[in-house]
N, C-alpha and C. Protein backbone atom coordinates (compact mmCIF):
# COMPACT_ATOMS: atom_id res chain seq x y z
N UNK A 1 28.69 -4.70 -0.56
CA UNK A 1 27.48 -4.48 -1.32
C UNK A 1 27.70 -4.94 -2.76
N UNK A 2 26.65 -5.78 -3.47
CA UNK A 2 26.71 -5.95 -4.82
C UNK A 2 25.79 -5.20 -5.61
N UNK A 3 26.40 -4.97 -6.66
CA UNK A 3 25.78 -3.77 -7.47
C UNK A 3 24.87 -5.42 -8.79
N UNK A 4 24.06 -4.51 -9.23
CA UNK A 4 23.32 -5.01 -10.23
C UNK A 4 22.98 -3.67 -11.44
N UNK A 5 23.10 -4.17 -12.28
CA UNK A 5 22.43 -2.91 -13.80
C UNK A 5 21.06 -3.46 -13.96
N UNK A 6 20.27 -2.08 -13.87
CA UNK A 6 19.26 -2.14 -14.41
C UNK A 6 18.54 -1.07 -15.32
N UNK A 7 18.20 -1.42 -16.67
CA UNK A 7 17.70 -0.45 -17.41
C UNK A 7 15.97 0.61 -17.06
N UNK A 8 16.43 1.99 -17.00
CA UNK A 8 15.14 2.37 -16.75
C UNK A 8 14.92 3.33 -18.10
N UNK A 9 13.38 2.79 -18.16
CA UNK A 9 12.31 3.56 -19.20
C UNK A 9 11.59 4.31 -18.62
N UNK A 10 11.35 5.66 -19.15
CA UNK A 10 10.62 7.16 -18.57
C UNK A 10 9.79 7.10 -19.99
N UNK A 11 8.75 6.86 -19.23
CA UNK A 11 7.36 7.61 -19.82
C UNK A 11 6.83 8.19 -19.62
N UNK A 12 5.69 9.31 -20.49
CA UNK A 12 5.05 10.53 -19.74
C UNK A 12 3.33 10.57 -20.48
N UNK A 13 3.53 8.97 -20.49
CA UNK A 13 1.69 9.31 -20.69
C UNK A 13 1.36 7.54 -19.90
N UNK A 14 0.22 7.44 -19.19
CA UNK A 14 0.11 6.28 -18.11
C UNK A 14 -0.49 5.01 -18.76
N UNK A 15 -1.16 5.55 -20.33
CA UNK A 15 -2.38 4.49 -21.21
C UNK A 15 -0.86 4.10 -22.20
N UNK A 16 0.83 4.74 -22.36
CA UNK A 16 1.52 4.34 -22.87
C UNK A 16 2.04 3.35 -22.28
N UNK A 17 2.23 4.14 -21.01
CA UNK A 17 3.00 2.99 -19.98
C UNK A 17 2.47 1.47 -19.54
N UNK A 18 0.64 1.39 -19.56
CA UNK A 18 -0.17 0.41 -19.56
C UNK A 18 0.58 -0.47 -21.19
N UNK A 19 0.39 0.09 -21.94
CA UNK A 19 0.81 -1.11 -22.84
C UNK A 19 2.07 -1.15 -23.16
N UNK A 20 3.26 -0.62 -22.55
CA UNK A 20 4.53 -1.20 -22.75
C UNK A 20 4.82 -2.38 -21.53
N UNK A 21 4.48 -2.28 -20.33
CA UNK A 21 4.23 -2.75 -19.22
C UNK A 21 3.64 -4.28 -20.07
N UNK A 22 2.29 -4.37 -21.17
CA UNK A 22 1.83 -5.64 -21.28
C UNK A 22 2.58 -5.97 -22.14
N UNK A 23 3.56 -5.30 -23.13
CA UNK A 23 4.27 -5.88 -24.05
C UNK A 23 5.57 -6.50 -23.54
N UNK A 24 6.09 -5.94 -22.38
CA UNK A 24 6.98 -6.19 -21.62
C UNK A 24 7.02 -7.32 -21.36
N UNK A 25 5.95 -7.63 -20.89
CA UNK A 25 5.38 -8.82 -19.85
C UNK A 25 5.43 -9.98 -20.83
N UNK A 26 4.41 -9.75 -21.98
CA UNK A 26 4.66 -10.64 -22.77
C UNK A 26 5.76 -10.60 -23.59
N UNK A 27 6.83 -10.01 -23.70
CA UNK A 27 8.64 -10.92 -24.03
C UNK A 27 9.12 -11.58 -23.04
N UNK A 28 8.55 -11.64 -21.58
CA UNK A 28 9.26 -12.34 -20.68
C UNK A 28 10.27 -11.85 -19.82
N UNK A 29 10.09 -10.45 -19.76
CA UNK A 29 11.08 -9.81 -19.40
C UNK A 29 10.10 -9.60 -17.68
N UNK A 30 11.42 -9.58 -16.14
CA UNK A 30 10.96 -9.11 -15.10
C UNK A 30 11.07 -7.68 -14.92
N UNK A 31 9.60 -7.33 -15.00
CA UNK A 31 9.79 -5.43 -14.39
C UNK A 31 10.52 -5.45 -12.59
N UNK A 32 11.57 -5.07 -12.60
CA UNK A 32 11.71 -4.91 -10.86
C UNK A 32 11.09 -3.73 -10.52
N UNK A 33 10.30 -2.69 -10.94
CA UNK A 33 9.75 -1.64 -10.44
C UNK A 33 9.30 -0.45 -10.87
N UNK A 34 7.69 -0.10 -10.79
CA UNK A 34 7.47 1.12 -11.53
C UNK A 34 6.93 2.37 -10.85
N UNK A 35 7.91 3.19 -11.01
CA UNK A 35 7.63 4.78 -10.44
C UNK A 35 6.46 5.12 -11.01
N UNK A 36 5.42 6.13 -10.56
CA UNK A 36 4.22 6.84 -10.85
C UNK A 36 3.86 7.71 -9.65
N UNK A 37 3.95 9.03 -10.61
CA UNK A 37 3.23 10.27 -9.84
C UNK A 37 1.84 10.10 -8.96
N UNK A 38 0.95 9.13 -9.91
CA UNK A 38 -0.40 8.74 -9.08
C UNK A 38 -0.74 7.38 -9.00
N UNK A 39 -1.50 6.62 -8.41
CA UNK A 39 -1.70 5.29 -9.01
C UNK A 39 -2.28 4.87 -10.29
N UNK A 40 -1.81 3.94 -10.81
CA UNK A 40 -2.54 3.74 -12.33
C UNK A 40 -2.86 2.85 -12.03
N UNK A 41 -4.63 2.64 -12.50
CA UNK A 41 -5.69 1.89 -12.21
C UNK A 41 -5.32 0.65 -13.24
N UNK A 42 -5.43 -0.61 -12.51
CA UNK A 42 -5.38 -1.86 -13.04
C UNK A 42 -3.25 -2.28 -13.34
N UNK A 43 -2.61 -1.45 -13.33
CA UNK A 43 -1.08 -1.70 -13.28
C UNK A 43 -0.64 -2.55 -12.46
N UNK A 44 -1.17 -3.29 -11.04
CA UNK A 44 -0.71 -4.26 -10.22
C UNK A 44 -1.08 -5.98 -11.23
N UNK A 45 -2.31 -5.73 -11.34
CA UNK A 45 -2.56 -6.95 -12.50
C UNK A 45 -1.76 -6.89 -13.90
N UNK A 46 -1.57 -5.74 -14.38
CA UNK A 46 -0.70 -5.81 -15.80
C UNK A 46 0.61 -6.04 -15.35
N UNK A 47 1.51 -5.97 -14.26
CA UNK A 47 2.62 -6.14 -13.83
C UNK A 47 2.65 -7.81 -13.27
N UNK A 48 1.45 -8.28 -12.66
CA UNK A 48 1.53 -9.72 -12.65
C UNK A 48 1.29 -9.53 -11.17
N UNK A 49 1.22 -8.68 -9.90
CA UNK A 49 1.55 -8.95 -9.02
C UNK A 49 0.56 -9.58 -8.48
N UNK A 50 0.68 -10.29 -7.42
CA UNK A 50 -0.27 -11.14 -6.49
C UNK A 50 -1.47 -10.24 -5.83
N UNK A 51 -2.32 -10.87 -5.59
CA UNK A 51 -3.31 -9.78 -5.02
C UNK A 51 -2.90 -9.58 -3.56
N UNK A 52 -2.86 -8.47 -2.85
CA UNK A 52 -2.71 -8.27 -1.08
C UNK A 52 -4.11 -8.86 -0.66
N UNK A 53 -3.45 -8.78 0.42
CA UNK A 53 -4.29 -9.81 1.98
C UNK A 53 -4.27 -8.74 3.01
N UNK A 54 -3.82 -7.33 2.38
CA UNK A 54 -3.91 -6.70 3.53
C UNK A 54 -5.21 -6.24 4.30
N UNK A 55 -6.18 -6.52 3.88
CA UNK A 55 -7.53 -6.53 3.68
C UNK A 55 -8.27 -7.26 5.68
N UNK A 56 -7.28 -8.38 5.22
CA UNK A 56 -7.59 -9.40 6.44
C UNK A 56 -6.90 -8.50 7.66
N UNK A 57 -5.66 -7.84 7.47
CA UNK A 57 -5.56 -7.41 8.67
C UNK A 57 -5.91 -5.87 9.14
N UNK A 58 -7.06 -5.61 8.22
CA UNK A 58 -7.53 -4.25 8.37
C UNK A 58 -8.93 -5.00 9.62
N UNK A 59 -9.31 -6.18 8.74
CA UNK A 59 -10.58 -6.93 9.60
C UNK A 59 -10.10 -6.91 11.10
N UNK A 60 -9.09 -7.65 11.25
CA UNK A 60 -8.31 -8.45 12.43
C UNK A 60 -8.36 -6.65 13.51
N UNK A 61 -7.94 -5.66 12.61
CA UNK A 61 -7.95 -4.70 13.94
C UNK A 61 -9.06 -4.22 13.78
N UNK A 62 -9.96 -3.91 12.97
CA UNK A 62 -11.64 -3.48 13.45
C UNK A 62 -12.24 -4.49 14.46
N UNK A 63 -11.55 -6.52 14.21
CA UNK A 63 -12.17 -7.06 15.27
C UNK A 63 -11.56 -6.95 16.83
N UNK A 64 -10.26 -6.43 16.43
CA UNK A 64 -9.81 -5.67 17.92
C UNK A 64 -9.90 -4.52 18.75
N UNK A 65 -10.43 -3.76 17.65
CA UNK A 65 -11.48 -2.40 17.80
C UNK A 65 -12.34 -2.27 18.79
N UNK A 66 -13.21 -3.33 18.42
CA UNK A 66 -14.56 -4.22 18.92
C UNK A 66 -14.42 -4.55 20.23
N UNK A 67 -13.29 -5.52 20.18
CA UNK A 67 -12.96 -6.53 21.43
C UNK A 67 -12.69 -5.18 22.75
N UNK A 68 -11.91 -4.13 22.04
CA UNK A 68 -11.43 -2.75 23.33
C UNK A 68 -12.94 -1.79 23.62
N UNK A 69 -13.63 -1.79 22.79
CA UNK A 69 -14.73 -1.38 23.12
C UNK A 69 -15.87 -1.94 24.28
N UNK A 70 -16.16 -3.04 23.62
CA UNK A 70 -16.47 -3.89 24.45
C UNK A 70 -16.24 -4.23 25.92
N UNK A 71 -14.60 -4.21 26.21
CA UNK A 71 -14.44 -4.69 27.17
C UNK A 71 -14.14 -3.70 28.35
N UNK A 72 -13.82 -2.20 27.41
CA UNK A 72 -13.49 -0.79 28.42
C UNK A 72 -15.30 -0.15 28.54
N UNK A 73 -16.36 -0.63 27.85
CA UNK A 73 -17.49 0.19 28.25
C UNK A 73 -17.69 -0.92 29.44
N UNK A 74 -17.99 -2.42 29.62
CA UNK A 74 -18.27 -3.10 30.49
C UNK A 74 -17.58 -2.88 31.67
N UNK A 75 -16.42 -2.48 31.69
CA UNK A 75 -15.31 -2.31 33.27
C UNK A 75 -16.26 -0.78 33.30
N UNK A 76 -15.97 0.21 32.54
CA UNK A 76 -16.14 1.69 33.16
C UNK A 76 -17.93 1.96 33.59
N UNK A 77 -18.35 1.44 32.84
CA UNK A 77 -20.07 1.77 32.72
C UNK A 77 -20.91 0.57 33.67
N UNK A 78 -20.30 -0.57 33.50
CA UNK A 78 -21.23 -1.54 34.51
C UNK A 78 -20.09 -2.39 35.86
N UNK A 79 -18.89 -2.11 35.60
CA UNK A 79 -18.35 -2.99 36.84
C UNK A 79 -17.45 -1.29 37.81
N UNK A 80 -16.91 -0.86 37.09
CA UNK A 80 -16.22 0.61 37.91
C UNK A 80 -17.64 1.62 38.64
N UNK A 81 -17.73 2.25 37.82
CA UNK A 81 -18.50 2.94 37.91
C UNK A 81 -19.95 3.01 37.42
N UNK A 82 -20.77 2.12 37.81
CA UNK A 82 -22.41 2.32 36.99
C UNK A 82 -23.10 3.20 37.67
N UNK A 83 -23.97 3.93 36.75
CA UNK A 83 -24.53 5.58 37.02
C UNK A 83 -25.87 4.55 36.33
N UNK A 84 -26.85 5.72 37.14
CA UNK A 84 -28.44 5.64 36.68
C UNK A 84 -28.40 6.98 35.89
N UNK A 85 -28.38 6.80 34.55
CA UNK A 85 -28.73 7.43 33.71
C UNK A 85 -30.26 8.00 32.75
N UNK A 86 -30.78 8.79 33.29
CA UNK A 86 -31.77 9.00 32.55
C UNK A 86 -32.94 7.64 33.26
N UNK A 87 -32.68 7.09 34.23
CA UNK A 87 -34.01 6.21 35.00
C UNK A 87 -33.82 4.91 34.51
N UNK A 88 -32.31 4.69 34.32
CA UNK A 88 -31.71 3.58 33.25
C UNK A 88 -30.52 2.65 34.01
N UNK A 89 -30.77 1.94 34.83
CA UNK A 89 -30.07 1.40 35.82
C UNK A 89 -29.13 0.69 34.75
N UNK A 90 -27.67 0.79 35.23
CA UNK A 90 -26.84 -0.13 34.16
C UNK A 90 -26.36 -1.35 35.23
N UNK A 91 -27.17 -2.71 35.32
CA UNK A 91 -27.43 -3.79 35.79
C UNK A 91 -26.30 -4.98 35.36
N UNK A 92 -26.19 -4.98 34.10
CA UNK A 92 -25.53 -5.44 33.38
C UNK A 92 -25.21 -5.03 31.68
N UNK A 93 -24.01 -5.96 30.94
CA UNK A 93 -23.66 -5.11 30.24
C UNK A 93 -25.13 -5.35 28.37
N UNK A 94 -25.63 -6.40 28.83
CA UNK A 94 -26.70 -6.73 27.62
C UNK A 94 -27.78 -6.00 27.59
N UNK A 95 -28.39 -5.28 28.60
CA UNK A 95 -29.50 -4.63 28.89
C UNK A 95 -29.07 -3.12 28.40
N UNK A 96 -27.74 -2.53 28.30
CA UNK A 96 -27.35 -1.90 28.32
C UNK A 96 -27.05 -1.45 26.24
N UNK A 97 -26.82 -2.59 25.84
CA UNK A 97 -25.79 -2.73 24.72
C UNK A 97 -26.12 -1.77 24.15
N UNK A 98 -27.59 -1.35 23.95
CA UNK A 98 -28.04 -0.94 22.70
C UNK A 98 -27.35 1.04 22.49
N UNK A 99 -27.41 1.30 23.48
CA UNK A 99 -26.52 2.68 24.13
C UNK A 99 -25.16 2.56 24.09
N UNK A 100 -24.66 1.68 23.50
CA UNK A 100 -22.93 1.73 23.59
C UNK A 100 -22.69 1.13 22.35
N UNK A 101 -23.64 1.09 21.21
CA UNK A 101 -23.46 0.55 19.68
C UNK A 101 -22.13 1.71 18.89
N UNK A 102 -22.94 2.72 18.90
CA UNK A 102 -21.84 3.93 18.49
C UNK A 102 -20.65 3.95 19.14
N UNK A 103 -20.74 3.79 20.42
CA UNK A 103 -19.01 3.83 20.42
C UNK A 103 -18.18 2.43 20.38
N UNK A 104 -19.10 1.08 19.78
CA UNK A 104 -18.38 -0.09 19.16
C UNK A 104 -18.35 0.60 18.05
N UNK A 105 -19.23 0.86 16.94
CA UNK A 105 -19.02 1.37 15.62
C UNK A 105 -17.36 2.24 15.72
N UNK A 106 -17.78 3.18 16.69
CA UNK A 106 -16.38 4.41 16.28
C UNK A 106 -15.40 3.66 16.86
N UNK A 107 -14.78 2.90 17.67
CA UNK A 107 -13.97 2.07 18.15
C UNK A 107 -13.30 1.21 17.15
N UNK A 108 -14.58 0.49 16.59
CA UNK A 108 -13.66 -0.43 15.67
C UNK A 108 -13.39 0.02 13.92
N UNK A 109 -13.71 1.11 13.87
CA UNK A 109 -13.03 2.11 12.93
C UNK A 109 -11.82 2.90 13.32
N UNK A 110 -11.90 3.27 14.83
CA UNK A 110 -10.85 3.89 15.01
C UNK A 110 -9.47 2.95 14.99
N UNK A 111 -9.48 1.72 15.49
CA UNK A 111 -8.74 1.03 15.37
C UNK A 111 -8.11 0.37 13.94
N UNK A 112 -8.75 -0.19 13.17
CA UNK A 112 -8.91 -0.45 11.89
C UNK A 112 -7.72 0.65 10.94
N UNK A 113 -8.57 2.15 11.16
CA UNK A 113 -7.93 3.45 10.20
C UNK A 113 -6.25 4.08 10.89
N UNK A 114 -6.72 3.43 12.11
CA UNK A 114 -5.27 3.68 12.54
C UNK A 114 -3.63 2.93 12.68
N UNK A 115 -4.41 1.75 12.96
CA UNK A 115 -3.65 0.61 12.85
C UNK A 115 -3.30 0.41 11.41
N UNK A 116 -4.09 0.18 10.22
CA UNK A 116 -3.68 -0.01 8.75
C UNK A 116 -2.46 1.27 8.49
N UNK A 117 -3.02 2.48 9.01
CA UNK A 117 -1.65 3.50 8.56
C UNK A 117 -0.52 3.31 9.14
N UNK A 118 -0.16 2.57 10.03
CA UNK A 118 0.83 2.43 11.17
C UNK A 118 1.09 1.19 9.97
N UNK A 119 0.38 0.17 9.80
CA UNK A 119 1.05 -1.16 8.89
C UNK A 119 1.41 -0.89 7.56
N UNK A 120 0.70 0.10 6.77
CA UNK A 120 0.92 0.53 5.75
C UNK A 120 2.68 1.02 5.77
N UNK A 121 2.58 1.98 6.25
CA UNK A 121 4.01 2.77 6.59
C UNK A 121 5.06 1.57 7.13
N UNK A 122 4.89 0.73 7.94
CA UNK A 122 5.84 -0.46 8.28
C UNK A 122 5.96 -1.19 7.05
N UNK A 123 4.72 -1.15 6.24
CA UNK A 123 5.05 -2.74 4.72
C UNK A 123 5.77 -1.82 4.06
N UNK A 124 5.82 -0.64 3.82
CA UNK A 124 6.44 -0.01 2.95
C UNK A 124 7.88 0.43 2.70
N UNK A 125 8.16 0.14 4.54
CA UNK A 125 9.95 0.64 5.09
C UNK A 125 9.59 2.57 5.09
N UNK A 126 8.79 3.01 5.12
CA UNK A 126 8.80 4.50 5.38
C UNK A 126 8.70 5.04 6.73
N UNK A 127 9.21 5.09 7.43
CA UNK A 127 9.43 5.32 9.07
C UNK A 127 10.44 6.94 8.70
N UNK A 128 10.13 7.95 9.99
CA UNK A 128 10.61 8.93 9.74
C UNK A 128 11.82 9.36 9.61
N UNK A 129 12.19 9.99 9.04
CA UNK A 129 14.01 10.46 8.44
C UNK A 129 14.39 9.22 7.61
N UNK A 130 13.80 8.82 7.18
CA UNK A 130 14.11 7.74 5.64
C UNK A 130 14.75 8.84 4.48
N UNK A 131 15.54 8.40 3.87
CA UNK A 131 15.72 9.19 2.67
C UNK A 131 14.82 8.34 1.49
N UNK A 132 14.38 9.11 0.94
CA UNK A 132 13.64 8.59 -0.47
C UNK A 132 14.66 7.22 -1.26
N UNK A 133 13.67 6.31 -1.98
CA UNK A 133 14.35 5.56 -3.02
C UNK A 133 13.81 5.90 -4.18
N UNK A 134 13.31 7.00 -4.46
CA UNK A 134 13.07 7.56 -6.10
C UNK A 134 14.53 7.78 -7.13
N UNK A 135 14.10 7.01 -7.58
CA UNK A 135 15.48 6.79 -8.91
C UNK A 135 15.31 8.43 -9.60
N UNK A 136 14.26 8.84 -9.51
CA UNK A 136 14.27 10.17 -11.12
C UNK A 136 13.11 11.40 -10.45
N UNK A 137 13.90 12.10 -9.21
CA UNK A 137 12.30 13.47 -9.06
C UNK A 137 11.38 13.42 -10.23
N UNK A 138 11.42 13.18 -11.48
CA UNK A 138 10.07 13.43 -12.20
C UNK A 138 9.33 12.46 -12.09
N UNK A 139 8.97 11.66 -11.61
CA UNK A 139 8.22 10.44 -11.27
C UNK A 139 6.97 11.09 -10.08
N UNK A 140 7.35 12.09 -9.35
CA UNK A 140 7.01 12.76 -8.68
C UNK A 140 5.70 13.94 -9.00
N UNK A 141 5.79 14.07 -10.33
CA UNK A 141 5.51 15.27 -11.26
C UNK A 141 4.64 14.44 -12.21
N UNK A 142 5.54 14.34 -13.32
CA UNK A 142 4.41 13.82 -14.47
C UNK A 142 5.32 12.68 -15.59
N UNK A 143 6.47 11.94 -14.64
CA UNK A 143 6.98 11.18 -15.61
C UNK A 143 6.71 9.53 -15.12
N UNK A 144 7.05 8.76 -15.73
CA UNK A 144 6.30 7.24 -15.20
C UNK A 144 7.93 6.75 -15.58
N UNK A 145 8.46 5.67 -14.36
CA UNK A 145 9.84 5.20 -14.77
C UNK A 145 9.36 3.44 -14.50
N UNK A 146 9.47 2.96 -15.57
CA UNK A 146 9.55 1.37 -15.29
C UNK A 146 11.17 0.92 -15.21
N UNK A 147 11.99 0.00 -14.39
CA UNK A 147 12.72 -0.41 -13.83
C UNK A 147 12.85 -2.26 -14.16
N UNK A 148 13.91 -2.44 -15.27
CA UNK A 148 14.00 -3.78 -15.57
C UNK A 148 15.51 -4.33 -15.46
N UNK A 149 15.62 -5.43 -14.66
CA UNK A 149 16.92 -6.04 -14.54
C UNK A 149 17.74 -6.20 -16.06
N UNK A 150 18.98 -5.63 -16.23
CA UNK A 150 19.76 -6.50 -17.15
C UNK A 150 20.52 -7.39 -16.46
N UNK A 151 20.24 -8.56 -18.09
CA UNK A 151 21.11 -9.91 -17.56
C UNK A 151 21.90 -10.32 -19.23
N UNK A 152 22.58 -8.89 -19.39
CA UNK A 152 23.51 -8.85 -20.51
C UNK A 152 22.54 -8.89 -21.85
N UNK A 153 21.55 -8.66 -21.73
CA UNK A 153 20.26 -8.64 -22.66
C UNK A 153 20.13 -6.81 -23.17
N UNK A 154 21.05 -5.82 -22.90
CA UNK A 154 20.71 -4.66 -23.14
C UNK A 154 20.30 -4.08 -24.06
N UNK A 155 20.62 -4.42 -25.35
CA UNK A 155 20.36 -3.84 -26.58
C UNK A 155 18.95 -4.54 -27.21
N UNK A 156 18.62 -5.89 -26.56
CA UNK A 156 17.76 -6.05 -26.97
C UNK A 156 16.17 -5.22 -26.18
N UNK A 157 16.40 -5.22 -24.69
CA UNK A 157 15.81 -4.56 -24.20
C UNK A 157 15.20 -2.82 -24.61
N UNK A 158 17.24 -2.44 -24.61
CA UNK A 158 17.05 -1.28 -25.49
C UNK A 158 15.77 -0.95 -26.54
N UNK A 159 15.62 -1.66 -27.37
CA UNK A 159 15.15 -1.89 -29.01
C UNK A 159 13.35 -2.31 -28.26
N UNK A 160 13.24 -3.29 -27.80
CA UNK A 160 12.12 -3.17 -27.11
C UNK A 160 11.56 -1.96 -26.62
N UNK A 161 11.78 -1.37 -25.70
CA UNK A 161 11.21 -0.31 -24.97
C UNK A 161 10.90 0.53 -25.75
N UNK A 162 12.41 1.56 -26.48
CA UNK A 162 12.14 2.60 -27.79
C UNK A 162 10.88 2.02 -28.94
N UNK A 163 10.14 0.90 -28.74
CA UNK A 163 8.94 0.60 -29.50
C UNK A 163 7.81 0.52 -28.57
N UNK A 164 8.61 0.60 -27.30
CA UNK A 164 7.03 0.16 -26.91
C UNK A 164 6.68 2.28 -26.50
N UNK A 165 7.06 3.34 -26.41
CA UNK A 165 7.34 4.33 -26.87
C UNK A 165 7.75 5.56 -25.15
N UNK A 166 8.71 5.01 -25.17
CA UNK A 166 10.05 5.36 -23.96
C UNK A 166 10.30 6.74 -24.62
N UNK A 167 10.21 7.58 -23.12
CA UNK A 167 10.48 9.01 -24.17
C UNK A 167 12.16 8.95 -23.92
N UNK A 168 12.79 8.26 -22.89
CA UNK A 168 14.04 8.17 -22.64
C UNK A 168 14.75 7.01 -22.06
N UNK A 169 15.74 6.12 -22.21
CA UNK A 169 16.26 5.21 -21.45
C UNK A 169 17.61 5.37 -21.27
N UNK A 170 17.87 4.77 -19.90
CA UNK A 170 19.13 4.94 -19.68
C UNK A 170 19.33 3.81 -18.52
N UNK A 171 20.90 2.65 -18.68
CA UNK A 171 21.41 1.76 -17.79
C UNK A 171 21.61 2.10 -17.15
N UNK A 172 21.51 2.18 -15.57
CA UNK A 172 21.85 2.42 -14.31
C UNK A 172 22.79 1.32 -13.35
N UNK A 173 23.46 1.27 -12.97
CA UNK A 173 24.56 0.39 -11.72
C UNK A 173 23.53 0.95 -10.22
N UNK A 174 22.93 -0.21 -9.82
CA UNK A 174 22.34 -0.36 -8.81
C UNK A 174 22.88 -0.69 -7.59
N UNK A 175 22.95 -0.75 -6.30
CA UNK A 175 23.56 -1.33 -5.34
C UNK A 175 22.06 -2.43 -4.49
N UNK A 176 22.54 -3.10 -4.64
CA UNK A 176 21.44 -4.33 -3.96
C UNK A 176 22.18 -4.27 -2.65
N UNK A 177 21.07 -3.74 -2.09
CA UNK A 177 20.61 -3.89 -0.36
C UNK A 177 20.61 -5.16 0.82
């Protein structure tokens, strides 16, 4: 395993952490990572990151949602078993559709809300009996930790942060994974 140092800054207000984060950014320095108790609104753009696409594969399983709906009401309701319902011969599955809308609707939500939490938890590496990678329990609570590589740059970093208004910093020896 190779170890890497990286300096972390603890902040405890999120409109501080928003503008040390842009001052950061603009010296040129790479944030490798910022702890927060809650999400802070607009911090993926002040950090630079790319926008997600996870979006598309929330679509992809509502359109597979769809596709299981679809294809388990047509086998059970018009090819297994068709019932005269209410003086409502189920003939085929188009004559039919308009009575099986709700359970495409709840289908391809159910799929969608379930599947994204299952991908969520896989993009993230959180699968059960994980031990945490929280550098500092107060991150948890009410402290904000930004996470920046040193590359023998410490004191200047140092001197940076304590302005941009770090209630604490301290170098850490990392082990890269």
């Amino acid at each position: 395993m190779e170890s890497s140092r990286v300096i972390q800054a603890i902040y405890t207000d999120d409109d501080v952490l928003m503008s040390a984060v842009k001052t950061v950014k603009a010296e040129r320095h790479h944030i490798e990572e910022i702890y927060t108790p809650f999400p802070v609104h607009g911090l993926d753009k002040a950090m630079g990151l790319a926008p997600t696409k996870i979006a598309i594969t929330s679509f992809m399983y509502g359109c597979l949602g769809l596709t299981v709906a679809i294809v388990m009401m047509n086998f059970i309701m018009i090819q297994d078993w068709p019932q005269n319902i209410g003086g409502k011969p189920s003939f085929s599955y188009i004559e039919n559709m308009p009575a099986f809308v709700p359970i495409m609707f709840e289908m391809t939500v159910f799929f969608a809300a379930h599947l994204m939490v299952i991908t969520f938890y896989l993009r993230s590496r959180m699968w059960p009996f994980k031990n945490a990678e929280n550098p500092d329990p107060r991150t948890t609570d009410d402290h904000f930790l930004m996470e920046i590589a040193v590359h023998g740059n410490e004191q200047d970093l140092e001197r940076l942060l304590a302005q941009t208004g770090a209630v604490e910093i301290n170098i850490i020896e990392k082990e890269a994974h």
